[in-house]
N, C-alpha and C. Protein backbone atom coordinates (compact mmCIF):
# COMPACT_ATOMS: atom_id res chain seq x y z
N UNK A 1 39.01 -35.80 38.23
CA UNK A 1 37.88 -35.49 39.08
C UNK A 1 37.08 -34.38 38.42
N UNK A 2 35.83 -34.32 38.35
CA UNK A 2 34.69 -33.50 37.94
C UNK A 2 33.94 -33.25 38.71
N UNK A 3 33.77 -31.94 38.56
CA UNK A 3 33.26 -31.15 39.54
C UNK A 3 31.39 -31.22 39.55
N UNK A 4 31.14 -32.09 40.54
CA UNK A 4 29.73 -32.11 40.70
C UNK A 4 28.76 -30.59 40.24
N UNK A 5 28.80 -29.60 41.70
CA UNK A 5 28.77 -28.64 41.51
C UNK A 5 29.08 -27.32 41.06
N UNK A 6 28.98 -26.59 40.30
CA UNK A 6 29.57 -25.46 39.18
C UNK A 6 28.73 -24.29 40.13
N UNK A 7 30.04 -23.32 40.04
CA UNK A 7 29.57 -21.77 40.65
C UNK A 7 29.57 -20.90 39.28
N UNK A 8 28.75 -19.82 39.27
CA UNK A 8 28.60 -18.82 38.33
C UNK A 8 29.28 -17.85 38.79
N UNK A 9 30.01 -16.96 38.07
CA UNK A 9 30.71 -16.11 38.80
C UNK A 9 30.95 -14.79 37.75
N UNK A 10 30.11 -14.03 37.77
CA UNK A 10 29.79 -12.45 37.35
C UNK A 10 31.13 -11.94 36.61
N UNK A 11 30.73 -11.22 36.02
CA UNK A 11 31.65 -10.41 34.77
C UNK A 11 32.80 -10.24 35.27
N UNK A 12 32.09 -9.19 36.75
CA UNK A 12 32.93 -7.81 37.31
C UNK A 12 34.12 -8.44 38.35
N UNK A 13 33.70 -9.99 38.44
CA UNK A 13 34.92 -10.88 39.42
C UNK A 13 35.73 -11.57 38.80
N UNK A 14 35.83 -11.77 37.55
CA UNK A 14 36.45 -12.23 36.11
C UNK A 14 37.78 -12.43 36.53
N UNK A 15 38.07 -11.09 36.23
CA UNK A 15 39.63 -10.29 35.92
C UNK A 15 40.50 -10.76 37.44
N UNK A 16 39.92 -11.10 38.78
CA UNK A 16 39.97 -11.01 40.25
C UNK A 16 40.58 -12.31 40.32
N UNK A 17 39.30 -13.41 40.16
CA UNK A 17 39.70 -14.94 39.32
C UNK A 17 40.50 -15.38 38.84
N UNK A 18 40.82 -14.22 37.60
CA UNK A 18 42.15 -15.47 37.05
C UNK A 18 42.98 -14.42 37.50
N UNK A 19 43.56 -13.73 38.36
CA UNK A 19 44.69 -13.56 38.76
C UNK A 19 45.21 -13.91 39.76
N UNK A 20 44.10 -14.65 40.84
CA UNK A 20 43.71 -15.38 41.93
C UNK A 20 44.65 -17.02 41.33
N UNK A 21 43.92 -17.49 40.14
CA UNK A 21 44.63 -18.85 39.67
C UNK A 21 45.99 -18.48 39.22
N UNK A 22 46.33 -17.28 38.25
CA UNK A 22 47.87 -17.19 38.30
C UNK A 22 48.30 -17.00 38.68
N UNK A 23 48.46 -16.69 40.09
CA UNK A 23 49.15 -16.53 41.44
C UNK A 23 49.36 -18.03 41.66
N UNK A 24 48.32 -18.83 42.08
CA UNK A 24 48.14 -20.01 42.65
C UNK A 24 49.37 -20.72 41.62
N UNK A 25 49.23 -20.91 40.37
CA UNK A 25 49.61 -21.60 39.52
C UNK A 25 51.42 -21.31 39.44
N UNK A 26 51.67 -19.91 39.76
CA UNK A 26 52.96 -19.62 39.66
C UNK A 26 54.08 -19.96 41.51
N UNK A 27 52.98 -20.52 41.78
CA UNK A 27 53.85 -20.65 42.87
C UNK A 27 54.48 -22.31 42.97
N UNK A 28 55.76 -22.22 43.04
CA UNK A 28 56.59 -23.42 42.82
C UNK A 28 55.74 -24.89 43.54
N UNK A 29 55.29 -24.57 44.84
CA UNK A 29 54.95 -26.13 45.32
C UNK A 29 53.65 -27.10 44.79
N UNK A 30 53.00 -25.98 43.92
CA UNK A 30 51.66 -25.98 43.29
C UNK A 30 51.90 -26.87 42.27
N UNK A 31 50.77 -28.48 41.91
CA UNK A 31 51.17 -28.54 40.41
C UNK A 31 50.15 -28.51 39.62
N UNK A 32 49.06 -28.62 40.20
CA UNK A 32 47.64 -28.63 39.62
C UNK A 32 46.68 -27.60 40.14
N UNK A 33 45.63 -26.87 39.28
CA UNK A 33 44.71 -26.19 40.27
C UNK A 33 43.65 -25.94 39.82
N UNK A 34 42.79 -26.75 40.07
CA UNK A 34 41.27 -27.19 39.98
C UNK A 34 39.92 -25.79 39.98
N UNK A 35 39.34 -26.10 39.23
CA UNK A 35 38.43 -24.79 40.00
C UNK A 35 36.92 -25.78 39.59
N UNK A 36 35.58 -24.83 40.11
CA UNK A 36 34.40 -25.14 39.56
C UNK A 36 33.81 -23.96 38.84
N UNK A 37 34.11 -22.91 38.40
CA UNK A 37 33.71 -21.74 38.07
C UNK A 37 33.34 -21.47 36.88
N UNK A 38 32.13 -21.26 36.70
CA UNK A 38 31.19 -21.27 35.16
C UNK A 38 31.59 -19.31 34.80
N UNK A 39 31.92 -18.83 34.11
CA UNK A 39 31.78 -17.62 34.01
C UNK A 39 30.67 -17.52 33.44
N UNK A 40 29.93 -16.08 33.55
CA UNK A 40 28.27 -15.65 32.49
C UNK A 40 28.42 -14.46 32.37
């Protein structure tokens, strides 16, 4: 699946983001985790 719409998402929310997905990703019932997020 491809993501129609793409979000931009600022420098300063970066670091917030991917610790947001490695949380998500490290949790056992999880097996996939999708995003739409363009960084700039």
């Amino acid at each position: 699946m491809l993501a129609q719409n793409h979000i931009e998402l600022p420098e300063d929310a970066q670091a917030q983001f991917e610790k947001l997905i490695d949380a998500l990703e490290d949790l056992e019932d999880v097996q996939q985790v999708y995003h739409n997020v363009e960084f700039v």
